[in-house]
N, C-alpha and C. Protein backbone atom coordinates (compact mmCIF):
# COMPACT_ATOMS: atom_id res chain seq x y z
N UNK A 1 0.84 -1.20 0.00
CA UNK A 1 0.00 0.00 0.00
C UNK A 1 0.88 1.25 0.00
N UNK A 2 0.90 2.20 -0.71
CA UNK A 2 1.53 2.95 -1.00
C UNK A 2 1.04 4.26 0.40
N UNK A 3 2.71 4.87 0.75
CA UNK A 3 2.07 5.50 1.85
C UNK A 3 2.37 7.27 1.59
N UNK A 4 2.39 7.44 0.38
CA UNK A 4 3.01 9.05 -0.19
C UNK A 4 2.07 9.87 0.23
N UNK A 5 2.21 11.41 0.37
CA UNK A 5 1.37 11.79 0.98
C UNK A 5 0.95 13.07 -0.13
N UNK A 6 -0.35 13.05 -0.16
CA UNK A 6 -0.58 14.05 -1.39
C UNK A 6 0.34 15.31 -1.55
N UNK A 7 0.26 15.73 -2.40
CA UNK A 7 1.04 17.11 -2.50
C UNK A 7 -0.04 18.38 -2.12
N UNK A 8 0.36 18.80 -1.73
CA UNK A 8 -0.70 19.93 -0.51
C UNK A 8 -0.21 21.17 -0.91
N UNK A 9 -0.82 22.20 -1.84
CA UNK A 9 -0.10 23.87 -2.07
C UNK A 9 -0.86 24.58 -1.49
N UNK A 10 0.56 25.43 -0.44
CA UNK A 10 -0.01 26.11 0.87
C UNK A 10 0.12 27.54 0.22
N UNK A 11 -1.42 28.63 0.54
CA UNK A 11 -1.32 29.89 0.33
C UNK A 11 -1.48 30.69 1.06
N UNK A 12 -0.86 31.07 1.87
CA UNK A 12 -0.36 31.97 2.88
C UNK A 12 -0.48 33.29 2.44
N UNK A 13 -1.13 34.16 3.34
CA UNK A 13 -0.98 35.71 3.74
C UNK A 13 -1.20 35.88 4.85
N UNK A 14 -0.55 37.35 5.47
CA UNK A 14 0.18 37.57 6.49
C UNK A 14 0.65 36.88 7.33
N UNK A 15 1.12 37.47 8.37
CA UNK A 15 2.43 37.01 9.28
C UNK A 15 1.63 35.72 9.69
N UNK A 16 0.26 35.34 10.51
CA UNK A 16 0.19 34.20 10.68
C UNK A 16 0.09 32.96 9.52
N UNK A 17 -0.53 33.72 8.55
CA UNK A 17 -0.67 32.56 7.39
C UNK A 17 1.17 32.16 7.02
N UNK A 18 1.66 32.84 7.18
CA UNK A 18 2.97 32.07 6.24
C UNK A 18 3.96 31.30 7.63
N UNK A 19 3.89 32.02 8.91
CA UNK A 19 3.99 30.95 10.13
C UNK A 19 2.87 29.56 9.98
N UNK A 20 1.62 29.35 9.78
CA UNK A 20 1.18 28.03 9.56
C UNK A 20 1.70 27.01 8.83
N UNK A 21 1.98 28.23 7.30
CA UNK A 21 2.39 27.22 6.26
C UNK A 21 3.71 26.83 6.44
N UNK A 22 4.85 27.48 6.99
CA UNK A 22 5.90 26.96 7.68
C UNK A 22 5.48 25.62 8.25
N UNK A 23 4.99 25.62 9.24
CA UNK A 23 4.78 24.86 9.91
C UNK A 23 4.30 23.41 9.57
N UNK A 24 3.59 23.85 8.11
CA UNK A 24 2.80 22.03 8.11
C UNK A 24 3.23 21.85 6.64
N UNK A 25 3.37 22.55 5.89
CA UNK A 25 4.38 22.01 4.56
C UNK A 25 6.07 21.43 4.38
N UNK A 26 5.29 20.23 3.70
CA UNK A 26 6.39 19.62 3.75
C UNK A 26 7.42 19.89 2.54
N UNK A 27 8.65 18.60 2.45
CA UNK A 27 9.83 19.25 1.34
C UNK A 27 8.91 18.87 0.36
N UNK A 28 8.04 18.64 0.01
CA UNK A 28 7.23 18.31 -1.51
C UNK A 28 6.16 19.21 -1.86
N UNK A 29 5.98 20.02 -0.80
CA UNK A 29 4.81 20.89 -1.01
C UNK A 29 4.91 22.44 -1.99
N UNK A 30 4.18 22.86 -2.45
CA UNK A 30 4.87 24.28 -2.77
C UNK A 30 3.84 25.21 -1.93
N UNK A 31 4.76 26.14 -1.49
CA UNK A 31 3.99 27.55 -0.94
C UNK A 31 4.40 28.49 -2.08
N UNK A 32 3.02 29.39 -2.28
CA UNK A 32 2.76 30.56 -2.64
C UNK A 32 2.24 31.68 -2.06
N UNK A 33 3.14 32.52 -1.79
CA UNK A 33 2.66 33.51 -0.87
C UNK A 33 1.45 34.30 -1.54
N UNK A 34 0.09 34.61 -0.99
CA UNK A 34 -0.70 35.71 -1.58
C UNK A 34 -1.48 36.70 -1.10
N UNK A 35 -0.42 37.61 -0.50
CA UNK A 35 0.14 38.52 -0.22
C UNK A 35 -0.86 39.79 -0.73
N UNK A 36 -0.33 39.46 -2.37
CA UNK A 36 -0.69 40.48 -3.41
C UNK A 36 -1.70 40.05 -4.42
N UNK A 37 -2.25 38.88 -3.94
CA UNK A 37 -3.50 38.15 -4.29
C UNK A 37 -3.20 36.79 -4.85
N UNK A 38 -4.20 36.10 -5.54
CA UNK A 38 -3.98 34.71 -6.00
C UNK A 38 -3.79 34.92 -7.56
N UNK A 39 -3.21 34.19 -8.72
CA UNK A 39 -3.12 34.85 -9.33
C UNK A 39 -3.05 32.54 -9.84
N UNK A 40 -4.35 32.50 -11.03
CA UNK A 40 -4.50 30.72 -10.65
C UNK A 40 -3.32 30.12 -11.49
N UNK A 41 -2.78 30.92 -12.50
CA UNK A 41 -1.28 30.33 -13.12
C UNK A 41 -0.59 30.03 -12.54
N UNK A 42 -0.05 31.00 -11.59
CA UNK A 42 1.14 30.59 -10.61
C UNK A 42 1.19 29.53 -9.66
N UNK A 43 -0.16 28.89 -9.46
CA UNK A 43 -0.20 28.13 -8.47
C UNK A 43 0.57 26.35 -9.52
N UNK A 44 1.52 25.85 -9.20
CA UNK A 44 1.84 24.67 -9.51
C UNK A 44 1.07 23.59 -9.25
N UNK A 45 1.28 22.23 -9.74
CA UNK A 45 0.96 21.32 -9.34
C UNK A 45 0.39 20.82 -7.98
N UNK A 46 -0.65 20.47 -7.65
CA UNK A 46 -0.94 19.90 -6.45
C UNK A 46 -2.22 18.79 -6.44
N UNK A 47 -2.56 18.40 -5.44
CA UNK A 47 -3.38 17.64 -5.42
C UNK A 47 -4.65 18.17 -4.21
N UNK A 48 -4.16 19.06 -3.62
CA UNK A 48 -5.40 19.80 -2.84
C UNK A 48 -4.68 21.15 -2.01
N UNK A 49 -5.39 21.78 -1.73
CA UNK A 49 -5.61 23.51 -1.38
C UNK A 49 -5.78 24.08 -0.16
N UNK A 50 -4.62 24.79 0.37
CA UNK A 50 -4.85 24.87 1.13
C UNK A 50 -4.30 26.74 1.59
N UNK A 51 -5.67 27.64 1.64
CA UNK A 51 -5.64 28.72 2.12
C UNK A 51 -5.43 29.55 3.78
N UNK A 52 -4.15 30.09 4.24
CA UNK A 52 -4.50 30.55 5.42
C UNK A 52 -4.30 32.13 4.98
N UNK A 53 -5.16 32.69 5.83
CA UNK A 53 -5.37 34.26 5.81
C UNK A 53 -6.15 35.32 6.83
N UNK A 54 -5.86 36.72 6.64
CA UNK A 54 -6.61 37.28 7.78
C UNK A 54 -7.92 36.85 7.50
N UNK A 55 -8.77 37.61 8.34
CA UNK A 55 -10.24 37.45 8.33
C UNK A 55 -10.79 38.50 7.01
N UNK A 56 -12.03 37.90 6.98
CA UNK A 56 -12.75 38.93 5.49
C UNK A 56 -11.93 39.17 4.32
N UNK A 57 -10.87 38.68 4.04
CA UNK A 57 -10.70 38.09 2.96
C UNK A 57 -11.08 38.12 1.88
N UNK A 58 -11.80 38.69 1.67
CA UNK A 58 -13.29 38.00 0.69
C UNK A 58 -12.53 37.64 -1.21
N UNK A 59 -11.90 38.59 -1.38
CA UNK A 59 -11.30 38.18 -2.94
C UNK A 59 -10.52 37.19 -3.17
N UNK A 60 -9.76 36.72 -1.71
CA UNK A 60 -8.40 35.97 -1.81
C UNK A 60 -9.73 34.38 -1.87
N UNK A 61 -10.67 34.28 -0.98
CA UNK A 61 -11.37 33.20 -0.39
C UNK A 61 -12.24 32.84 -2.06
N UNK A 62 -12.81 33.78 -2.69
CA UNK A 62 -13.54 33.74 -3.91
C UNK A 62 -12.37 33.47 -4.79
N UNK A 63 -11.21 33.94 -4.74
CA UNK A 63 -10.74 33.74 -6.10
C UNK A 63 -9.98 31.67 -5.81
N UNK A 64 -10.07 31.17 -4.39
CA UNK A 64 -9.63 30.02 -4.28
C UNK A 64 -10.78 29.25 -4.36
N UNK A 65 -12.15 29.85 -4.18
CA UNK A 65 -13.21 28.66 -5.05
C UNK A 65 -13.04 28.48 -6.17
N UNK A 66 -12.68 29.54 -6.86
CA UNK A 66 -12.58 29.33 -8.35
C UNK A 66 -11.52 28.66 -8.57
N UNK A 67 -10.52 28.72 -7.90
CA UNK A 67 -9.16 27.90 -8.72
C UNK A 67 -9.92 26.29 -8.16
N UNK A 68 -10.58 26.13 -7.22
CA UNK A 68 -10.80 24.62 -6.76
C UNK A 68 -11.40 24.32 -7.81
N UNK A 69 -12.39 24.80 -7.74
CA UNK A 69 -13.88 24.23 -8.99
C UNK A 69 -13.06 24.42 -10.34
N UNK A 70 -12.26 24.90 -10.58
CA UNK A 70 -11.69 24.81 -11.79
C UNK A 70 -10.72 23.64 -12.16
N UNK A 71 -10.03 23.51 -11.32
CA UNK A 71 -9.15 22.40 -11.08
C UNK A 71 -9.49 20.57 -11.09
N UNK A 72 -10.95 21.49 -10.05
CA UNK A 72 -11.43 20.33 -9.79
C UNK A 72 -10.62 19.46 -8.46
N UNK A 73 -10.32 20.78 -7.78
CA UNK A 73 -9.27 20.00 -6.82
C UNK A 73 -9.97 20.18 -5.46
N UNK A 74 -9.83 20.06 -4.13
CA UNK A 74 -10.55 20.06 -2.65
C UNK A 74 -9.27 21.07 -2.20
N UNK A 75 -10.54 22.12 -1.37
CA UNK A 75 -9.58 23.17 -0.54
C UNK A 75 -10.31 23.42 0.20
N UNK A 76 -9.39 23.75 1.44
CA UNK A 76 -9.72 24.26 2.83
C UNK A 76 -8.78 26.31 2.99
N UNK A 77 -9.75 26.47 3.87
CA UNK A 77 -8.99 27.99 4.20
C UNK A 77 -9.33 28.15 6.15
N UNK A 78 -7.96 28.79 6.38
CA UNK A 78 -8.58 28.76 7.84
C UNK A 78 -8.19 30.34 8.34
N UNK A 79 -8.91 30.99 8.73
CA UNK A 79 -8.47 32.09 9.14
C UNK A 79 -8.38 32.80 10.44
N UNK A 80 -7.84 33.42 10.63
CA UNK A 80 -7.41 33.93 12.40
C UNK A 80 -8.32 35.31 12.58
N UNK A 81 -9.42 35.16 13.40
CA UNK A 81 -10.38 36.28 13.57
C UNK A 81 -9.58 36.67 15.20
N UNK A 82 -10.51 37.76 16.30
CA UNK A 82 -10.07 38.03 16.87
C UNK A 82 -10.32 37.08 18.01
N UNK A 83 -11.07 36.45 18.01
CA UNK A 83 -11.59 35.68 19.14
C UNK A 83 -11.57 34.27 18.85
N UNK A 84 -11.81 33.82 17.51
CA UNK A 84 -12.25 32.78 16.83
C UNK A 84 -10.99 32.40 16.34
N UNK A 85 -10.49 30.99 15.86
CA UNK A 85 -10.14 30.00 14.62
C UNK A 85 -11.18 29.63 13.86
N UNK A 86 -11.16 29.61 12.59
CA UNK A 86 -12.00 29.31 11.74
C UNK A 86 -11.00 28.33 10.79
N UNK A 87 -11.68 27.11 10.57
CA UNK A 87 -11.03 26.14 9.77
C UNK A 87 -12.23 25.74 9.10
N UNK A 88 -12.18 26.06 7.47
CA UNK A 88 -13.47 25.82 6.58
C UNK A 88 -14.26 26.72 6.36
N UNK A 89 -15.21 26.34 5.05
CA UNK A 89 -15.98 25.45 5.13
C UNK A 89 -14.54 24.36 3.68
N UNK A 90 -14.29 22.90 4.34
CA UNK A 90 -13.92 21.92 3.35
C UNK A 90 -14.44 21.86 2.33
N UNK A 91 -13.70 22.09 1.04
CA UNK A 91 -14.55 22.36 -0.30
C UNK A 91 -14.56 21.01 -1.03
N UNK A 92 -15.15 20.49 -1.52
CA UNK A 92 -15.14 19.52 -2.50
C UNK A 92 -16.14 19.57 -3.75
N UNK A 93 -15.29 20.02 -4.44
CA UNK A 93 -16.00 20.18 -6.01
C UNK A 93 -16.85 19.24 -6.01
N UNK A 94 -18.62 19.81 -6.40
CA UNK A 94 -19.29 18.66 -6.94
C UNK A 94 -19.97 18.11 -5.84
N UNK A 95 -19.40 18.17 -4.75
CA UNK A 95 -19.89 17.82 -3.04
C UNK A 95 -20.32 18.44 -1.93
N UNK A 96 -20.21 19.63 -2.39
CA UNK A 96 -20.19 20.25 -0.74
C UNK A 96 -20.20 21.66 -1.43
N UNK A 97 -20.60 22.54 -0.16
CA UNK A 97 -20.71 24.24 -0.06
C UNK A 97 -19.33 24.77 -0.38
N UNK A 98 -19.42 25.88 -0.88
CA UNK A 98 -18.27 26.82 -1.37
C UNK A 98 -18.39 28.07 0.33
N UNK A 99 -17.24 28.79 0.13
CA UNK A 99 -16.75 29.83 1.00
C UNK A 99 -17.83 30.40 0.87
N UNK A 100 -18.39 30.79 -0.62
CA UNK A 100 -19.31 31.86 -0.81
C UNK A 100 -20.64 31.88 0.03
N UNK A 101 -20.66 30.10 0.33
CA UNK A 101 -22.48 29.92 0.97
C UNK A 101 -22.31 30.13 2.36
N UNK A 102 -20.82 29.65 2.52
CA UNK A 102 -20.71 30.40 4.10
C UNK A 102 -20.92 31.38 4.79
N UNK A 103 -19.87 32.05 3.53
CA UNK A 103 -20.03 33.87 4.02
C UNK A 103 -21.38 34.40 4.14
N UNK A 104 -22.46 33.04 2.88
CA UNK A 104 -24.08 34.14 3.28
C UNK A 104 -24.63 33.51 4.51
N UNK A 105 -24.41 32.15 4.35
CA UNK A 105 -25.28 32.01 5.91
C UNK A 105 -24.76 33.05 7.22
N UNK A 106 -23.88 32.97 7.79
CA UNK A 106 -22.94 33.80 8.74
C UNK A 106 -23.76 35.27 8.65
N UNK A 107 -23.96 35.82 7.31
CA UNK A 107 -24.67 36.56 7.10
C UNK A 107 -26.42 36.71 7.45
N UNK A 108 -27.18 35.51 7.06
CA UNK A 108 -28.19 34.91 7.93
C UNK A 108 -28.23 34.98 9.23
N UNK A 109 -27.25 34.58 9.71
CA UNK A 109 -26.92 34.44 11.17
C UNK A 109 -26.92 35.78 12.04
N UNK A 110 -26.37 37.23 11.03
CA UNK A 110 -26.34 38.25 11.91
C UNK A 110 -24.56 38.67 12.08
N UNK A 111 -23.98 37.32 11.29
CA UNK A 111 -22.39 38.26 10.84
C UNK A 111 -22.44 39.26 10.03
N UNK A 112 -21.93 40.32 10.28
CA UNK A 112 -21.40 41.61 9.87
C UNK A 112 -20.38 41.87 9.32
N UNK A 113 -19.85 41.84 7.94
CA UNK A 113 -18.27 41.82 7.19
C UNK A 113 -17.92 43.35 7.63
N UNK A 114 -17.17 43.10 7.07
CA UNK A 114 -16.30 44.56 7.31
C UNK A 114 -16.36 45.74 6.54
N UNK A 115 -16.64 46.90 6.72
CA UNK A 115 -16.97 47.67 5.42
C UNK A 115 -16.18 47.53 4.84
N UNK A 116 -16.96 47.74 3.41
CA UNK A 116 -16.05 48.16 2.10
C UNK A 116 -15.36 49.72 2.32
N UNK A 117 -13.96 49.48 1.71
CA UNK A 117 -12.44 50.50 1.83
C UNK A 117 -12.87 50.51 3.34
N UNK A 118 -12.82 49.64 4.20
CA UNK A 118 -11.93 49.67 5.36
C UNK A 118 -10.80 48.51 5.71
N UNK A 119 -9.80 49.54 5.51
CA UNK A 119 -8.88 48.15 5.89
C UNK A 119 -8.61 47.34 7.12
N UNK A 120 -8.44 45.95 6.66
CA UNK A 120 -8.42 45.10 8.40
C UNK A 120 -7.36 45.80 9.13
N UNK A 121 -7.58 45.83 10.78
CA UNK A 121 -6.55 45.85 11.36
C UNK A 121 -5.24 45.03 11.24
N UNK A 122 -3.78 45.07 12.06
CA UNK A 122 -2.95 44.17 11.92
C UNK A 122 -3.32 42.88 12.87
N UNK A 123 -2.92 41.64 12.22
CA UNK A 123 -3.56 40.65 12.43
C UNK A 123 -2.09 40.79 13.96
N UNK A 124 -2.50 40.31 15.00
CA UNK A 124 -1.61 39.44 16.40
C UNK A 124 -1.70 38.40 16.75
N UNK A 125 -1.03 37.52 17.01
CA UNK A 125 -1.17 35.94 16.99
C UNK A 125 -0.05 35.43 18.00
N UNK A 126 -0.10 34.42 18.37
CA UNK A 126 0.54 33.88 19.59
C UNK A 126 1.31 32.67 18.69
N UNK A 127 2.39 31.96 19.41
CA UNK A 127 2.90 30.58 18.72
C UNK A 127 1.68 29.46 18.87
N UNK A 128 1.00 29.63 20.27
CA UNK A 128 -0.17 28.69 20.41
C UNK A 128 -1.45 29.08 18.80
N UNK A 129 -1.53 29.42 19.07
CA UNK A 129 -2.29 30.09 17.67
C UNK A 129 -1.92 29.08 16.22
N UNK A 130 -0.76 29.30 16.30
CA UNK A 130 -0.01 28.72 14.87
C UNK A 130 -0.22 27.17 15.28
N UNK A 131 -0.14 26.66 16.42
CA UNK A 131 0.03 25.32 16.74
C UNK A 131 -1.48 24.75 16.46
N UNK A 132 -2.58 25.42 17.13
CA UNK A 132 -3.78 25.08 16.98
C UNK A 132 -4.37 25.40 15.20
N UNK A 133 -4.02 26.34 14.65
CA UNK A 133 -4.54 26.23 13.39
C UNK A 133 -4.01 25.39 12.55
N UNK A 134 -3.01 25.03 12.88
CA UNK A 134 -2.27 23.60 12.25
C UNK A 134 -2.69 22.57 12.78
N UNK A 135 -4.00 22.34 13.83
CA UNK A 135 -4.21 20.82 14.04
C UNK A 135 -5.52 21.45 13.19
N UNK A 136 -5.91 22.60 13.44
CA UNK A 136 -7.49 22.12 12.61
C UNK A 136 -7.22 21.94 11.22
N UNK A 137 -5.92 22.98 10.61
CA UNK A 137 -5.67 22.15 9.07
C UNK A 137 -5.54 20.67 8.78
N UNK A 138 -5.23 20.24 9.86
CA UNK A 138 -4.78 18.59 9.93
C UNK A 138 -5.80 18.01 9.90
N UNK A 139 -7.01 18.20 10.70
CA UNK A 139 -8.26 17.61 11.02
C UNK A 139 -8.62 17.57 9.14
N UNK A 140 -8.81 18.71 9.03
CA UNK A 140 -8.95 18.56 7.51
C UNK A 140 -9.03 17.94 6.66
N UNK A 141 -7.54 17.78 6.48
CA UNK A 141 -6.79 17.04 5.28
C UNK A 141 -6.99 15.56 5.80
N UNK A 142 -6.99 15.41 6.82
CA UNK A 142 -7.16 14.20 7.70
C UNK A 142 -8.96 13.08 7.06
N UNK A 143 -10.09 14.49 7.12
CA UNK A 143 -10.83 14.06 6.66
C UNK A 143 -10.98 13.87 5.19
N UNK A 144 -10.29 14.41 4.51
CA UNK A 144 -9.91 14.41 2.90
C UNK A 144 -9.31 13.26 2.55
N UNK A 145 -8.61 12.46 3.25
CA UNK A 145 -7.85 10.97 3.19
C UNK A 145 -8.60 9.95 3.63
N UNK A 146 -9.87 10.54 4.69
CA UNK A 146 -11.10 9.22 4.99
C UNK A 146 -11.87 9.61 3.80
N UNK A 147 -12.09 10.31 3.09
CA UNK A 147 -13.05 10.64 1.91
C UNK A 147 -14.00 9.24 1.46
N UNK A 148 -13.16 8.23 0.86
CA UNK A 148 -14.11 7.49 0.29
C UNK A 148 -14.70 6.38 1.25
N UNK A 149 -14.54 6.50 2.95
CA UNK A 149 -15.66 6.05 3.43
C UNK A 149 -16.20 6.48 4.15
N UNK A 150 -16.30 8.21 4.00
CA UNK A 150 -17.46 9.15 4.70
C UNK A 150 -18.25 9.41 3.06
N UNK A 151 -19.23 9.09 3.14
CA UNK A 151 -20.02 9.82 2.08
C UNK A 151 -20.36 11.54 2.42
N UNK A 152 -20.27 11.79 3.16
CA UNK A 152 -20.60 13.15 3.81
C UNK A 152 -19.38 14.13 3.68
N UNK A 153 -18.42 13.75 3.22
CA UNK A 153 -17.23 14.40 3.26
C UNK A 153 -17.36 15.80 2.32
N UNK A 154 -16.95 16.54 2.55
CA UNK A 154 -16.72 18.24 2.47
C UNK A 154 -17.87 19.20 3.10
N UNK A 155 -17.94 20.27 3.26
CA UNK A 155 -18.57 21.32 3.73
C UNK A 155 -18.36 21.58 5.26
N UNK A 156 -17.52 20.60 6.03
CA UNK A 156 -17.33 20.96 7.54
C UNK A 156 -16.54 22.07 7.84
N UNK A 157 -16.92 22.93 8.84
CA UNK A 157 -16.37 24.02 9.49
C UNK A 157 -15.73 24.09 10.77
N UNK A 158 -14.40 23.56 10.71
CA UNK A 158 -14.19 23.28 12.29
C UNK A 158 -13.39 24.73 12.90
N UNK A 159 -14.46 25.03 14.25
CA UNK A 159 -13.68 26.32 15.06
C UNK A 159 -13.63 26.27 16.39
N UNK A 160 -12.73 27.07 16.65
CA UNK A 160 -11.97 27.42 18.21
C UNK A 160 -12.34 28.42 18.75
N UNK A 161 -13.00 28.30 19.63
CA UNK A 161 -13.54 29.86 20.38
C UNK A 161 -12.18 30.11 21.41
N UNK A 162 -11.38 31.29 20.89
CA UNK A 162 -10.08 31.69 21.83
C UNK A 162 -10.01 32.12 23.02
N UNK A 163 -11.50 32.38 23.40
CA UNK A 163 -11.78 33.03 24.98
C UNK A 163 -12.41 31.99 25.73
N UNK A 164 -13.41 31.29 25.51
CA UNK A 164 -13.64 30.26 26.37
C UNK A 164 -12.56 28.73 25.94
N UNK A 165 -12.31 28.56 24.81
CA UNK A 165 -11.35 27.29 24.25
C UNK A 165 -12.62 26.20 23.99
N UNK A 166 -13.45 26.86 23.83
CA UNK A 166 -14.61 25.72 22.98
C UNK A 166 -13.89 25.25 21.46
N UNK A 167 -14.13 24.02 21.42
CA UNK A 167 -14.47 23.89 19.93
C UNK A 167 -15.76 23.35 19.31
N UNK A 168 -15.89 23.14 17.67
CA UNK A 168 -16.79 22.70 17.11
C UNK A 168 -16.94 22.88 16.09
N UNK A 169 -17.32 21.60 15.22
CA UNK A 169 -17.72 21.30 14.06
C UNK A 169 -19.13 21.16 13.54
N UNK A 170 -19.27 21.85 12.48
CA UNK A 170 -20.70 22.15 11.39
C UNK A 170 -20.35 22.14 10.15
N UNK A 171 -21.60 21.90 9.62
CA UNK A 171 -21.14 21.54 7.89
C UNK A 171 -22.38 22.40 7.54
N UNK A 172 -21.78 23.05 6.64
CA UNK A 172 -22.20 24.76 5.54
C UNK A 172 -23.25 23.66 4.56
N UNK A 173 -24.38 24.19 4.72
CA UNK A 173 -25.41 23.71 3.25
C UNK A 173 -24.87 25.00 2.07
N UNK A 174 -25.49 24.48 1.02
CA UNK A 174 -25.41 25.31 0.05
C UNK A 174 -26.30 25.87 -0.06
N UNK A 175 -26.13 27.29 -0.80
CA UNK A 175 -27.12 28.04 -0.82
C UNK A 175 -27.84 27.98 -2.23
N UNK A 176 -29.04 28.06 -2.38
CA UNK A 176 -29.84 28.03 -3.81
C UNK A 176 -29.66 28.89 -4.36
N UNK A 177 -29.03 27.83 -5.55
CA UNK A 177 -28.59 28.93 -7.16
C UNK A 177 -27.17 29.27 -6.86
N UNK A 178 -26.58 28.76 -6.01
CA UNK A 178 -25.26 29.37 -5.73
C UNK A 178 -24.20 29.15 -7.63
N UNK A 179 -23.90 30.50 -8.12
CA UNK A 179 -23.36 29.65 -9.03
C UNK A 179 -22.32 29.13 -9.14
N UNK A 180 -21.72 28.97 -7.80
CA UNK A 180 -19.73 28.58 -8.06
C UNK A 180 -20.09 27.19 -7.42
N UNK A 181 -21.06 26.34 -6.87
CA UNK A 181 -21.30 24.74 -6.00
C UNK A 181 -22.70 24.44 -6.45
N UNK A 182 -23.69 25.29 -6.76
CA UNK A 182 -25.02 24.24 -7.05
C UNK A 182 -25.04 23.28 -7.54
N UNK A 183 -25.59 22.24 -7.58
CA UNK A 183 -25.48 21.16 -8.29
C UNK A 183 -26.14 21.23 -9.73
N UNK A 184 -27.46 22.20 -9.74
CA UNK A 184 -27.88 22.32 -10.66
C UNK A 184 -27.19 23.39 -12.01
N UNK A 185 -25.70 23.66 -11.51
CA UNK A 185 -24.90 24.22 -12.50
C UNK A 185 -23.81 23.31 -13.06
N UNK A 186 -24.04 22.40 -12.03
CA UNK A 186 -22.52 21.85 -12.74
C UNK A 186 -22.56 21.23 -14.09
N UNK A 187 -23.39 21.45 -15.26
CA UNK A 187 -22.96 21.04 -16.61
C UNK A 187 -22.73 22.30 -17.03
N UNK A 188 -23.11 23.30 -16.29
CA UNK A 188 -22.28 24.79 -17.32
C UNK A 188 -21.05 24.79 -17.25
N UNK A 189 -20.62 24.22 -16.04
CA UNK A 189 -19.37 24.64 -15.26
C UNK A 189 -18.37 23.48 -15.53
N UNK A 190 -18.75 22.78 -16.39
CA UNK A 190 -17.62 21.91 -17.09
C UNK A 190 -17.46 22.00 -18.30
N UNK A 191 -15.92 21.78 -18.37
CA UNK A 191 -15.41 22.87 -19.77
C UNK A 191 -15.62 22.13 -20.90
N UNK A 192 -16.21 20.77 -21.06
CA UNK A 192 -16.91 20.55 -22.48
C UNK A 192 -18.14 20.81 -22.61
N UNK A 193 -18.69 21.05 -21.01
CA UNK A 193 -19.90 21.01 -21.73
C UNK A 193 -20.26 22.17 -21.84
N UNK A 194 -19.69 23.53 -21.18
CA UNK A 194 -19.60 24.77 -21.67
C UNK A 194 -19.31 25.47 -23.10
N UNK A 195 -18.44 24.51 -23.70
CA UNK A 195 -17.82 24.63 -24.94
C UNK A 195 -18.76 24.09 -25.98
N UNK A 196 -19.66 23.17 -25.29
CA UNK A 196 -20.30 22.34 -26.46
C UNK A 196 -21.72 23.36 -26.88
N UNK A 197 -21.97 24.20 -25.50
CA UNK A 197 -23.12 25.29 -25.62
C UNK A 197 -22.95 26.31 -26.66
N UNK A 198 -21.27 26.37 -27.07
CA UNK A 198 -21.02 27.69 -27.94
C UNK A 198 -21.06 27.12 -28.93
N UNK A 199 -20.65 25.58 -29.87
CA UNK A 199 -21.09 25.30 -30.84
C UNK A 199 -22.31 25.56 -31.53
N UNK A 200 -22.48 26.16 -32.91
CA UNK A 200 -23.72 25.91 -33.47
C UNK A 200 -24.44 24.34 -33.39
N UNK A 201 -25.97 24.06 -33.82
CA UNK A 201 -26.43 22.87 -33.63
C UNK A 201 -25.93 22.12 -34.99
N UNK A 202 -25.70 20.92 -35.31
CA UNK A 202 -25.51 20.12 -36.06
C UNK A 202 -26.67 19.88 -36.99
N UNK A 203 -26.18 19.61 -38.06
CA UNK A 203 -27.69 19.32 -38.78
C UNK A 203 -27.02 18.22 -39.98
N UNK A 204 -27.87 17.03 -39.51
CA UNK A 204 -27.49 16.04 -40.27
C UNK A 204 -27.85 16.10 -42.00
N UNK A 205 -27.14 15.55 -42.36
CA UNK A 205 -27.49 15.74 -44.44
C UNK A 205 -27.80 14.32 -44.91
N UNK A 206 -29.50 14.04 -45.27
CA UNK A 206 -29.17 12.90 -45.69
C UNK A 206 -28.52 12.52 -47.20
């Protein structure tokens, strides 16, 4: 049984994201810092995704659904709020909720993003910090390797409440009509059969 371990490309921004990815990438992995955003060429070879970053985020988190669903590859993002760890929502193309259905439920819920042109504060973080967002990345990837005997696998959200030290796991539904995870999009959203929509119709000659 072969015991290699997927290739995992870590995308790190700020000081805690590129301390995580230190931390849990290995000599086979590639990090890309995105810093100055995601940019989906540059990202090399991998076999699954893995985003750390400040909170609200929102372009870096949207533009890594798109590289997943494009790829067709599984990504996680975990980010360092002020009180909170947030690990997820686990993406799995085809399976599970995108960032995007998160961000609206949370929104449902009575989360509040951050205004637009205000910039986040500087993110502060502890070594404990880096240690704990590296087990919930682990939990993760962990469940990404039981994949084919959880049928339920992607959309979990695992978090750390930093003031009491609660944790807990939930799994993100999708939201209706979502167009980057509905199910009822995914023949647009595959590139033959997108391509096959721009063809004219055929017309047989007898």
């Amino acid at each position: 049984m072969s015991t290699t371990r997927p290739v995992t490309a870590y995308l790190p921004q700020g000081g805690f994201g590129h301390a995580v990815a230190r931390r849990l990438a290995g000599p086979h992995d590639p990090v890309l810092p995105v810093d100055d955003g995601l940019a989906s060429a540059a990202v090399p070879f991998a076999e699954r995704l893995v985003m750390i970053c400040d909170p609200e985020q929102s372009e870096l988190r949207q533009a890594l659904d798109a590289l997943s669903f494009a790829r067709r590859l599984p990504s996680v993002g975990l980010e360092l709020d002020p009180t909170e760890l947030r690990c997820g929502p686990l993406v799995v193309p085809g399976a599970s909720a995108c960032h995007t259905c998160l961000t609206r439920r949370r929104r449902q819920h009575g989360h509040r993003p951050r205004p637009e042109g205000l910039a986040p504060l500087p993110q502060g973080y502890a070594h404990h910090h880096v240690v704990i967002g590296a087990g919930l990345i682990g939990l993760a990837l962990e469940a990404l390797d039981n994949g084919p005997q959880d049928e339920g696998i992607g959309g979990q959200v695992w978090t750390m409440d930093l003031v009491s030290g609660a944790t807990a796991c939930a799994r993100t539904v999708a939201v209706d009509r979502c167009p980057t995870c509905s199910g009822r999009y995914a023949a647009r959203r595959g590139s033959l059969a997108g391509f096959a929509e721009l063809l004219p119709h055929r017309r047989e000659v007898g």
